[in-house]
PDB file of N, CA and C in Angstrom:
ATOM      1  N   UNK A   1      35.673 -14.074  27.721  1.00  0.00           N
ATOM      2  CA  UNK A   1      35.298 -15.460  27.859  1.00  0.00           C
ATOM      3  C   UNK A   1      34.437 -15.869  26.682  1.00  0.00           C
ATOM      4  N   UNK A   2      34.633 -17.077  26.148  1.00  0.00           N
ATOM      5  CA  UNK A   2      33.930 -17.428  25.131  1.00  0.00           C
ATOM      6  C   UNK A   2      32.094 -17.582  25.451  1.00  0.00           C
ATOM      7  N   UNK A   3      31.227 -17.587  24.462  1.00  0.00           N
ATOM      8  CA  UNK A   3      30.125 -18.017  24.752  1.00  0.00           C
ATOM      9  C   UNK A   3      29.876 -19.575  25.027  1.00  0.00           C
ATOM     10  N   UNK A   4      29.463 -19.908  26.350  1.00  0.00           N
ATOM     11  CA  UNK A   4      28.995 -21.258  26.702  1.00  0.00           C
ATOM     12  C   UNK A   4      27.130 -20.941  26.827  1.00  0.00           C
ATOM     13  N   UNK A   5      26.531 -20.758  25.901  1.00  0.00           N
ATOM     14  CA  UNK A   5      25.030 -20.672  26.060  1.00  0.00           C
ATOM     15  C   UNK A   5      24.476 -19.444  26.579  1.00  0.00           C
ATOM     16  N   UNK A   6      25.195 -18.290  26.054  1.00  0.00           N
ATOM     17  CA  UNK A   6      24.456 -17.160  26.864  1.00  0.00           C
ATOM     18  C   UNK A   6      25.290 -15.958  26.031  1.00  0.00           C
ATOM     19  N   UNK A   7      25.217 -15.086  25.156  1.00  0.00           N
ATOM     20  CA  UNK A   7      25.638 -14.315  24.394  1.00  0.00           C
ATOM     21  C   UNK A   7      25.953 -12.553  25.331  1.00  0.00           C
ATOM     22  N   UNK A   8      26.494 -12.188  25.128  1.00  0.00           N
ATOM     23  CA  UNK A   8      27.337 -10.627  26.226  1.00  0.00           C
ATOM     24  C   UNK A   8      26.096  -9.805  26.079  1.00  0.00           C
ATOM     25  N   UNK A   9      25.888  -9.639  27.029  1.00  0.00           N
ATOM     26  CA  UNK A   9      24.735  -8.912  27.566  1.00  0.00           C
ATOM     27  C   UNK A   9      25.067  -8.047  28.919  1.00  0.00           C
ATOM     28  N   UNK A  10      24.738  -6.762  28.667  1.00  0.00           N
ATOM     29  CA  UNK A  10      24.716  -5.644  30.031  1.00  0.00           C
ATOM     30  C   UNK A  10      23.344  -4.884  29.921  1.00  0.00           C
ATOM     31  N   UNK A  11      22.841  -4.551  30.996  1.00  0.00           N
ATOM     32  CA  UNK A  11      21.614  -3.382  31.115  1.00  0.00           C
ATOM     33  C   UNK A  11      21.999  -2.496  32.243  1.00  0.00           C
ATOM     34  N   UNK A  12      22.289  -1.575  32.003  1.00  0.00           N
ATOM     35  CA  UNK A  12      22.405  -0.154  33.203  1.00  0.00           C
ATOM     36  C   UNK A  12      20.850   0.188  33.114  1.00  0.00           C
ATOM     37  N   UNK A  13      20.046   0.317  34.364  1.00  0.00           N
ATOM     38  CA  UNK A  13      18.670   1.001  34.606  1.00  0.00           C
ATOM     39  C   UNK A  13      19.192   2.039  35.449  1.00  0.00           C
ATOM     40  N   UNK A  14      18.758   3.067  35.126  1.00  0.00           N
ATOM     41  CA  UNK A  14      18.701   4.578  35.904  1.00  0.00           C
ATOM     42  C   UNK A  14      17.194   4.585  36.344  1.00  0.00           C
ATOM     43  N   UNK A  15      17.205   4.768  37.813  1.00  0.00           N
ATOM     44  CA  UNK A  15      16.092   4.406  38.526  1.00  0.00           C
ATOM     45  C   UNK A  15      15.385   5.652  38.676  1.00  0.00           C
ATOM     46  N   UNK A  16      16.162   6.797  38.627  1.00  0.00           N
ATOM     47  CA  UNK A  16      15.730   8.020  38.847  1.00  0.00           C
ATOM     48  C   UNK A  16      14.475   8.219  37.457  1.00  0.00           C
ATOM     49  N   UNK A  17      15.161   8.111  36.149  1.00  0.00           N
ATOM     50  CA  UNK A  17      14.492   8.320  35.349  1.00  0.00           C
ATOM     51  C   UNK A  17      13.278   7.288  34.951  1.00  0.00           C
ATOM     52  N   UNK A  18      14.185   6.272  34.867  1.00  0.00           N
ATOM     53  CA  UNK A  18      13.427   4.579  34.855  1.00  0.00           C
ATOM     54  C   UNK A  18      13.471   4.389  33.009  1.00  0.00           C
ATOM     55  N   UNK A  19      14.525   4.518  32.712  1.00  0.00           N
ATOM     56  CA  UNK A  19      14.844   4.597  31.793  1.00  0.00           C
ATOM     57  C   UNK A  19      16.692   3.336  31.682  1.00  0.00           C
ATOM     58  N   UNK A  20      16.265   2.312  31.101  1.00  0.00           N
ATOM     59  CA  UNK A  20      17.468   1.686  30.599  1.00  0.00           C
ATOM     60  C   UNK A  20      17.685   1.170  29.483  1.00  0.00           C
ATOM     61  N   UNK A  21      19.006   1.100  29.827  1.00  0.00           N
ATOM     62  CA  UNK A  21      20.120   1.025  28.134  1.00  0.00           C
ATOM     63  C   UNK A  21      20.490  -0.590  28.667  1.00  0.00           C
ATOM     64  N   UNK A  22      20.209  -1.206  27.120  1.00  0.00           N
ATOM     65  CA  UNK A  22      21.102  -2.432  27.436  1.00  0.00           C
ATOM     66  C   UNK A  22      21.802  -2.901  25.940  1.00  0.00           C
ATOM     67  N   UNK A  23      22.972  -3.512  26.010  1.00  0.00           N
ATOM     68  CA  UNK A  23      23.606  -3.723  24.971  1.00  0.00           C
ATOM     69  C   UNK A  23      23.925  -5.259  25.054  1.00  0.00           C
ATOM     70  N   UNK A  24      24.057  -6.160  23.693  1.00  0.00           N
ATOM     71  CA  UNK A  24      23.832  -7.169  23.642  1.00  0.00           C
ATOM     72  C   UNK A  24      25.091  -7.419  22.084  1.00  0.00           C
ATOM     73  N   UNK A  25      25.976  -8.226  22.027  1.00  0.00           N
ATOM     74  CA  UNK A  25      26.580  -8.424  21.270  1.00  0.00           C
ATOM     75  C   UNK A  25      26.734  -9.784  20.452  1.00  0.00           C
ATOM     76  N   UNK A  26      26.438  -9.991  19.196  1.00  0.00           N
ATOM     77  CA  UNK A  26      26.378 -11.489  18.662  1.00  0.00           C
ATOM     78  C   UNK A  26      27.397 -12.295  17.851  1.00  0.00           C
ATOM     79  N   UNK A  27      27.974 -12.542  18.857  1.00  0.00           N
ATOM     80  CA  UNK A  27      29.593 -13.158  18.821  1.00  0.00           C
ATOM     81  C   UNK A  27      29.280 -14.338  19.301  1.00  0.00           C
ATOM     82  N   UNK A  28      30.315 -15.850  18.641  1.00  0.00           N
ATOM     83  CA  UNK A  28      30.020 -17.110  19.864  1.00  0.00           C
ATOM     84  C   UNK A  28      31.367 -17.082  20.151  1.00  0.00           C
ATOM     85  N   UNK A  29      32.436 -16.288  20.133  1.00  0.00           N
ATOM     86  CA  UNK A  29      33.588 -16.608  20.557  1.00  0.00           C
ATOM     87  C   UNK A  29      34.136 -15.326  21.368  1.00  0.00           C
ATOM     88  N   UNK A  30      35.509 -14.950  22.145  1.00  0.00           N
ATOM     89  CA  UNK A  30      35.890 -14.382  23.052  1.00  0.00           C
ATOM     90  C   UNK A  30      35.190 -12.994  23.280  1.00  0.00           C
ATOM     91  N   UNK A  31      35.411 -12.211  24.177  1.00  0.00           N
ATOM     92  CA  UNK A  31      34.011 -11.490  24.101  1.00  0.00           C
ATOM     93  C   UNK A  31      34.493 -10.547  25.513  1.00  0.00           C
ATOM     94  N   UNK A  32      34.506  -9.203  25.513  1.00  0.00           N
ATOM     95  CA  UNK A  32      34.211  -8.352  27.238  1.00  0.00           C
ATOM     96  C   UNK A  32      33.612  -7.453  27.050  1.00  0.00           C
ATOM     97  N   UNK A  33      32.914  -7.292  28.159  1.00  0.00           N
ATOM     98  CA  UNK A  33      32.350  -5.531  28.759  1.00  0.00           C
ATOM     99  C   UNK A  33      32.517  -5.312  29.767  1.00  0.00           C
ATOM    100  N   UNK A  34      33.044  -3.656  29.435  1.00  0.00           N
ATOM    101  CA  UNK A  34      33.294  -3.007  30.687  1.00  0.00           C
ATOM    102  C   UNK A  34      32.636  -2.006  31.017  1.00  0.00           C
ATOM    103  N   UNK A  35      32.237  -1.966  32.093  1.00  0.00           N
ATOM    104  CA  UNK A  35      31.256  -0.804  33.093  1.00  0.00           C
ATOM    105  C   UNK A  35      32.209  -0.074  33.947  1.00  0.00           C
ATOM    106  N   UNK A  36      32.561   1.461  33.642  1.00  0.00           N
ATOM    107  CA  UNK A  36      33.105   2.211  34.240  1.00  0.00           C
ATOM    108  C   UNK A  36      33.010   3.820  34.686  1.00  0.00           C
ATOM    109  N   UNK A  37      33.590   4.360  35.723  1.00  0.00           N
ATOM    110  CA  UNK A  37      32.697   5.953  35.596  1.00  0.00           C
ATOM    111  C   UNK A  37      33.925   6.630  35.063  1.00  0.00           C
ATOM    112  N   UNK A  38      33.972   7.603  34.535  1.00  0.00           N
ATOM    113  CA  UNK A  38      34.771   9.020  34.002  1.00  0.00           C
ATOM    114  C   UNK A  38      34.096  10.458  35.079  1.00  0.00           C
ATOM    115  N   UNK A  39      34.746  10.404  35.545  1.00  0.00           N
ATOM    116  CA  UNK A  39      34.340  11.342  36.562  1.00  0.00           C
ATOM    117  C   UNK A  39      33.210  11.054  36.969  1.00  0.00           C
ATOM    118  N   UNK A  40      31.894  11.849  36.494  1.00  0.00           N
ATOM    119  CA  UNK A  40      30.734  11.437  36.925  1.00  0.00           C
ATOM    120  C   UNK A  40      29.698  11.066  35.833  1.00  0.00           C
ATOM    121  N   UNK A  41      30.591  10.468  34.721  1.00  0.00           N
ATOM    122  CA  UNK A  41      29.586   9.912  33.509  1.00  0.00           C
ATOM    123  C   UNK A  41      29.718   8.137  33.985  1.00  0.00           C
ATOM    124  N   UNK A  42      28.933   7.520  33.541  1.00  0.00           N
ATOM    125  CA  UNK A  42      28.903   5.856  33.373  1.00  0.00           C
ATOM    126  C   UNK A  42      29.054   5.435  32.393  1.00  0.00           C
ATOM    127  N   UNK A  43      30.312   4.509  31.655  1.00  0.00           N
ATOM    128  CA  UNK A  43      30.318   4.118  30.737  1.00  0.00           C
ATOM    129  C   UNK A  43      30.613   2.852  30.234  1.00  0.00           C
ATOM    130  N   UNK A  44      29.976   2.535  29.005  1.00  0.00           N
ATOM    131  CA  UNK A  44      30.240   0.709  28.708  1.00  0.00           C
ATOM    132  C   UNK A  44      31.308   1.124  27.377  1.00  0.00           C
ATOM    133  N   UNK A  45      31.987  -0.153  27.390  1.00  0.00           N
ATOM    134  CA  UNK A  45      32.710  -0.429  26.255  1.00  0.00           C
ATOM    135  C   UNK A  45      32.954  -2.251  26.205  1.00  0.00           C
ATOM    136  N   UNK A  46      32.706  -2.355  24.706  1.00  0.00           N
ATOM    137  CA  UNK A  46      32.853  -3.926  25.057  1.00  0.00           C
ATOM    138  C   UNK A  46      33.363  -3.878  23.259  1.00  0.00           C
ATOM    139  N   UNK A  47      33.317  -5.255  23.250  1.00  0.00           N
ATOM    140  CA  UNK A  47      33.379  -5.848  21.770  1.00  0.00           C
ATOM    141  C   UNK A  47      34.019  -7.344  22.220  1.00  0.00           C
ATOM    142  N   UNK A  48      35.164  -7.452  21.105  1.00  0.00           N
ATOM    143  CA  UNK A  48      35.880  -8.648  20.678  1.00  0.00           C
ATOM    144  C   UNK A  48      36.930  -8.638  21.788  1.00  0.00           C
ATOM    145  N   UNK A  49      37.035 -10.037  22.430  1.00  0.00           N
ATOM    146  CA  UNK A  49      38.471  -9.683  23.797  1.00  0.00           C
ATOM    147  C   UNK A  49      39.989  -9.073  22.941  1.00  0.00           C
ATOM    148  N   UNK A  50      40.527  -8.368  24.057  1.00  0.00           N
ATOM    149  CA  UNK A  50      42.105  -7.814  23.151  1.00  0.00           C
ATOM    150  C   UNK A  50      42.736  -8.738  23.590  1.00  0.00           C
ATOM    151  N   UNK A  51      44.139  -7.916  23.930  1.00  0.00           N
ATOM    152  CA  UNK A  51      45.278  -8.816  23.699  1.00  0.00           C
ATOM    153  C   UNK A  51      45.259  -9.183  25.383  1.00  0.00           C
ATOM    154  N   UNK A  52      44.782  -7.872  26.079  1.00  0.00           N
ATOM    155  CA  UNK A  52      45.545  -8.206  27.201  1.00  0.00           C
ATOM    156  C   UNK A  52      44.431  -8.683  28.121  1.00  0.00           C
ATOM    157  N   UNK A  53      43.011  -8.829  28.133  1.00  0.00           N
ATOM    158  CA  UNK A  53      42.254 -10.326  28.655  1.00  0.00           C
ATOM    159  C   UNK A  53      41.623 -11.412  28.187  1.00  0.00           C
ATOM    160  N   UNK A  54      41.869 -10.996  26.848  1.00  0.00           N
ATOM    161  CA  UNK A  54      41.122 -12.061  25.882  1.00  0.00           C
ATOM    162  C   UNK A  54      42.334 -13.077  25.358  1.00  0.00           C
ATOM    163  N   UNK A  55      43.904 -12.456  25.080  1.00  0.00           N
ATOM    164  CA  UNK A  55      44.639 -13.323  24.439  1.00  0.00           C
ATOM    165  C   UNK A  55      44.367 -13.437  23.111  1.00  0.00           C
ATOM    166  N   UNK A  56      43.733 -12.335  22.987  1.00  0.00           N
ATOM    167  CA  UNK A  56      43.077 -12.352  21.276  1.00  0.00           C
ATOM    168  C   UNK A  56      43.954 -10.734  20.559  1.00  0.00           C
ATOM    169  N   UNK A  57      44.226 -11.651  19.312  1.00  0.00           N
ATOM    170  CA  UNK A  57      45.222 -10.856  17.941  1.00  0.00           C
ATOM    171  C   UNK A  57      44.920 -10.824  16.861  1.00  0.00           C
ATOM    172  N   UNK A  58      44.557  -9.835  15.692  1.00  0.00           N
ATOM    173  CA  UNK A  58      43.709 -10.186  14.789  1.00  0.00           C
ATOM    174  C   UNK A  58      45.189  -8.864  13.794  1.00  0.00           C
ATOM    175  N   UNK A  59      45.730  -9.513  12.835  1.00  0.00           N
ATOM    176  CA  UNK A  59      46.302  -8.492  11.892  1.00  0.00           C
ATOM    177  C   UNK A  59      46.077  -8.166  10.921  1.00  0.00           C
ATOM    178  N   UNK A  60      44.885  -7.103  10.330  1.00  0.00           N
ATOM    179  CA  UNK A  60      44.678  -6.872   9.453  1.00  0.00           C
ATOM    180  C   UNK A  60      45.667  -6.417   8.317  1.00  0.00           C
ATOM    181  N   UNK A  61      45.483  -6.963   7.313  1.00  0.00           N
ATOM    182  CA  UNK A  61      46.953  -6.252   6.119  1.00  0.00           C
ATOM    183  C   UNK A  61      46.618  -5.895   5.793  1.00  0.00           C
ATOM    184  N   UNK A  62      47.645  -4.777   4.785  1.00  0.00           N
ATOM    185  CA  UNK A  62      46.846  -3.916   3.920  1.00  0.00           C
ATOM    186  C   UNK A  62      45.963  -4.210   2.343  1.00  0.00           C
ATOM    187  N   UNK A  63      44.905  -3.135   2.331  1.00  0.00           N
ATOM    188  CA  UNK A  63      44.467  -4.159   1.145  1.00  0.00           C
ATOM    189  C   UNK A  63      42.972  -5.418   1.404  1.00  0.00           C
ATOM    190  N   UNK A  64      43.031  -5.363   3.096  1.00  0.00           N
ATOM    191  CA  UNK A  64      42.290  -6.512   3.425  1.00  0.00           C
ATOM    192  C   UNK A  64      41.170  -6.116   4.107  1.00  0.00           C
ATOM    193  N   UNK A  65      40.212  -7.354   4.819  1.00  0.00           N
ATOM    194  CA  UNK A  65      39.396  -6.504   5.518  1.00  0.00           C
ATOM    195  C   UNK A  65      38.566  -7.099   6.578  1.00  0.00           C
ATOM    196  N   UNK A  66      38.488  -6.416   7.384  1.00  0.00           N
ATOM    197  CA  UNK A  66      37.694  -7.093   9.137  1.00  0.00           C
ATOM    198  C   UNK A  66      36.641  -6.409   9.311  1.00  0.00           C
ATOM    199  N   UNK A  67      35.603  -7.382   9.533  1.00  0.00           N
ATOM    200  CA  UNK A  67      34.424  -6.968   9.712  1.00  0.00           C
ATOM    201  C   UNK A  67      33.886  -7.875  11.404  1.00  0.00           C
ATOM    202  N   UNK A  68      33.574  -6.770  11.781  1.00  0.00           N
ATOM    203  CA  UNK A  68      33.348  -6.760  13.515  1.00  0.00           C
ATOM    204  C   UNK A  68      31.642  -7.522  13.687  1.00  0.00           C
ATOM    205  N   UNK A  69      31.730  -8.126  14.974  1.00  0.00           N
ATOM    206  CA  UNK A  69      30.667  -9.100  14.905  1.00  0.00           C
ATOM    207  C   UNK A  69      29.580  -7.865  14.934  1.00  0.00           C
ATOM    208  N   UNK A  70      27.893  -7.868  14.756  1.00  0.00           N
ATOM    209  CA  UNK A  70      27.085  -7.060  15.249  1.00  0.00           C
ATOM    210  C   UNK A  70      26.807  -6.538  16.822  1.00  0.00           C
ATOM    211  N   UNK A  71      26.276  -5.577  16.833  1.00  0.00           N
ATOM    212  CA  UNK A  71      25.855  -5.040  18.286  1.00  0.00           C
ATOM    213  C   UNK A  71      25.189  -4.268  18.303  1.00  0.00           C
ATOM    214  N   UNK A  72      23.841  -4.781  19.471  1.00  0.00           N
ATOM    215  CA  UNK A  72      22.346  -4.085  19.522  1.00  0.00           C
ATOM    216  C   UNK A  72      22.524  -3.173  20.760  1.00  0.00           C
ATOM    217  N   UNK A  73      22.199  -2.448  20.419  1.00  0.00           N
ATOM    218  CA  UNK A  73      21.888  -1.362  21.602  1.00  0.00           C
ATOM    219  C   UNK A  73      20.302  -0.958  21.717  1.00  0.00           C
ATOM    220  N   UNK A  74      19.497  -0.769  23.417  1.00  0.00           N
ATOM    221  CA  UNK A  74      18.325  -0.633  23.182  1.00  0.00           C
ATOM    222  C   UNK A  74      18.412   0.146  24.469  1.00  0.00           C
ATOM    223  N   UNK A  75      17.142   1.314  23.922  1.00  0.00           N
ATOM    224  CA  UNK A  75      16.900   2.182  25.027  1.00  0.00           C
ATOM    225  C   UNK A  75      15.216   1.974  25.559  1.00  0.00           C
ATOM    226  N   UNK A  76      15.033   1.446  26.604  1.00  0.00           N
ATOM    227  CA  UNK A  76      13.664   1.365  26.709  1.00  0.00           C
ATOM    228  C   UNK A  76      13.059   2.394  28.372  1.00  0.00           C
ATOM    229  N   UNK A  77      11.680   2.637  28.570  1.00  0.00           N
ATOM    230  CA  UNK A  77      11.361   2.670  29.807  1.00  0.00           C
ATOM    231  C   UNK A  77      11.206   2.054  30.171  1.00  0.00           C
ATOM    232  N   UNK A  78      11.768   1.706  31.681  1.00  0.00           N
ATOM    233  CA  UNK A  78      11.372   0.379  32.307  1.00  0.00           C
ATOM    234  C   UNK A  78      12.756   0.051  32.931  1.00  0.00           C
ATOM    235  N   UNK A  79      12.848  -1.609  33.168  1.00  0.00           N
ATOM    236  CA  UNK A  79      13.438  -2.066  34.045  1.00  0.00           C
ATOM    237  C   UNK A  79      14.663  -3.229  33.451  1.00  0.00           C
ATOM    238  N   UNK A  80      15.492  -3.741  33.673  1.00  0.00           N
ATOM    239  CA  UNK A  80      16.003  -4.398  32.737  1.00  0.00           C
ATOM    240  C   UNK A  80      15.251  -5.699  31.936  1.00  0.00           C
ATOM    241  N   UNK A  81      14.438  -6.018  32.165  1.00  0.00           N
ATOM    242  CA  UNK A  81      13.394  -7.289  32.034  1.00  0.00           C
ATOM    243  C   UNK A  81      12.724  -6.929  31.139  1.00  0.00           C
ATOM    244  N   UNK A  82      12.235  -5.638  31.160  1.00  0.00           N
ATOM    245  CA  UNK A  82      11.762  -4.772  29.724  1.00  0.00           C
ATOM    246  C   UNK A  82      12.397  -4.165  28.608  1.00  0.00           C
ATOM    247  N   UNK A  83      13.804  -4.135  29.067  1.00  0.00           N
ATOM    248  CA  UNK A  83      14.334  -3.690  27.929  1.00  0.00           C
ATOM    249  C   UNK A  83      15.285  -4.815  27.221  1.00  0.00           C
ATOM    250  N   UNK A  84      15.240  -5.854  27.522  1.00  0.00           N
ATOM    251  CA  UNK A  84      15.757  -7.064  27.334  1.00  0.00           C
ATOM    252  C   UNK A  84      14.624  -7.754  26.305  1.00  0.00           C
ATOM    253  N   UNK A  85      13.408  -7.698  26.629  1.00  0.00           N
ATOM    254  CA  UNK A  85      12.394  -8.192  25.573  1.00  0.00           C
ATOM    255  C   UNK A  85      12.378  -7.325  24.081  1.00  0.00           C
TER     256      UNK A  85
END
Protein backbone atom coordinates (compact mmCIF):
# COMPACT_ATOMS: atom_id res chain seq x y z
CA UNK A 1 0.00 0.00 0.00
CA UNK A 2 1.25 3.32 -0.79
CA UNK A 3 2.20 5.85 1.97
CA UNK A 4 -0.91 8.05 3.00
CA UNK A 5 0.98 9.89 6.08
CA UNK A 6 2.63 7.20 7.92
CA UNK A 7 5.88 5.49 6.48
CA UNK A 8 6.25 1.08 7.01
CA UNK A 9 6.96 0.55 10.29
CA UNK A 10 7.05 -2.93 12.44
CA UNK A 11 8.42 -3.52 16.14
CA UNK A 12 8.56 -7.22 17.42
CA UNK A 13 9.19 -6.78 21.51
CA UNK A 14 10.34 -10.04 23.11
CA UNK A 15 8.95 -9.68 26.52
CA UNK A 16 10.96 -12.35 27.97
CA UNK A 17 14.12 -10.49 27.30
CA UNK A 18 12.54 -6.92 26.90
CA UNK A 19 14.48 -6.38 24.20
CA UNK A 20 12.94 -5.02 20.66
CA UNK A 21 13.70 -4.84 17.06
CA UNK A 22 11.90 -2.44 14.96
CA UNK A 23 12.32 -1.71 11.31
CA UNK A 24 11.21 1.33 9.52
CA UNK A 25 11.51 1.87 5.73
CA UNK A 26 11.71 5.37 3.75
CA UNK A 27 9.73 4.93 0.74
CA UNK A 28 6.46 7.26 -0.16
CA UNK A 29 5.29 4.78 -2.60
CA UNK A 30 4.12 0.89 -2.62
CA UNK A 31 5.56 -0.77 0.24
CA UNK A 32 5.01 -4.55 2.51
CA UNK A 33 6.04 -6.36 5.57
CA UNK A 34 5.85 -9.55 6.46
CA UNK A 35 5.89 -11.18 9.94
CA UNK A 36 6.33 -14.87 9.83
CA UNK A 37 7.65 -18.05 11.86
CA UNK A 38 10.14 -20.75 10.19
CA UNK A 39 9.71 -23.35 12.47
CA UNK A 40 10.45 -21.74 15.64
CA UNK A 41 12.43 -18.58 14.44
CA UNK A 42 10.29 -15.12 13.82
CA UNK A 43 10.86 -13.43 10.86
CA UNK A 44 10.38 -9.98 8.97
CA UNK A 45 10.89 -9.35 5.40
CA UNK A 46 9.67 -6.28 3.73
CA UNK A 47 10.86 -3.73 1.11
CA UNK A 48 9.35 -2.43 -2.25
CA UNK A 49 5.68 -4.27 -3.08
CA UNK A 50 6.31 -7.25 -5.87
CA UNK A 51 4.45 -8.34 -8.47
CA UNK A 52 2.10 -10.39 -6.75
CA UNK A 53 0.61 -7.73 -3.90
CA UNK A 54 1.97 -4.69 -4.84
CA UNK A 55 1.37 -4.93 -8.80
CA UNK A 56 4.76 -3.54 -8.85
CA UNK A 57 7.60 -4.37 -11.88
CA UNK A 58 10.79 -2.79 -12.05
CA UNK A 59 13.30 -4.17 -15.18
CA UNK A 60 16.54 -3.55 -14.64
CA UNK A 61 18.82 -3.78 -18.02
CA UNK A 62 21.91 -4.57 -18.40
CA UNK A 63 24.50 -2.03 -17.92
CA UNK A 64 21.95 -0.10 -15.63
CA UNK A 65 21.14 0.49 -12.20
CA UNK A 66 18.51 0.29 -9.14
CA UNK A 67 19.03 1.62 -6.13
CA UNK A 68 16.56 0.42 -3.28
CA UNK A 69 14.83 2.96 -1.01
CA UNK A 70 16.75 3.10 2.65
CA UNK A 71 15.99 0.93 5.74
CA UNK A 72 16.56 1.48 9.50
CA UNK A 73 16.74 -1.21 11.66
CA UNK A 74 16.93 -0.61 15.58
CA UNK A 75 17.60 -2.78 18.44
CA UNK A 76 16.71 -1.22 21.72
CA UNK A 77 15.76 -2.33 25.53
CA UNK A 78 12.50 -1.65 26.16
CA UNK A 79 9.17 -1.58 24.68
CA UNK A 80 8.08 -0.58 21.28
CA UNK A 81 7.58 3.22 22.27
CA UNK A 82 11.27 3.11 23.13
CA UNK A 83 12.58 1.74 20.41
CA UNK A 84 10.64 3.81 18.03
CA UNK A 85 12.19 7.10 19.59
Amino acid sequence: MPVRGWFPYVAVHDQNKDVTWSVSLAHPGSWQIEAYRLDEDLCLSGGLADRDYGHWVKAVLTGTLFTSPKAYITVARGNEELASQ
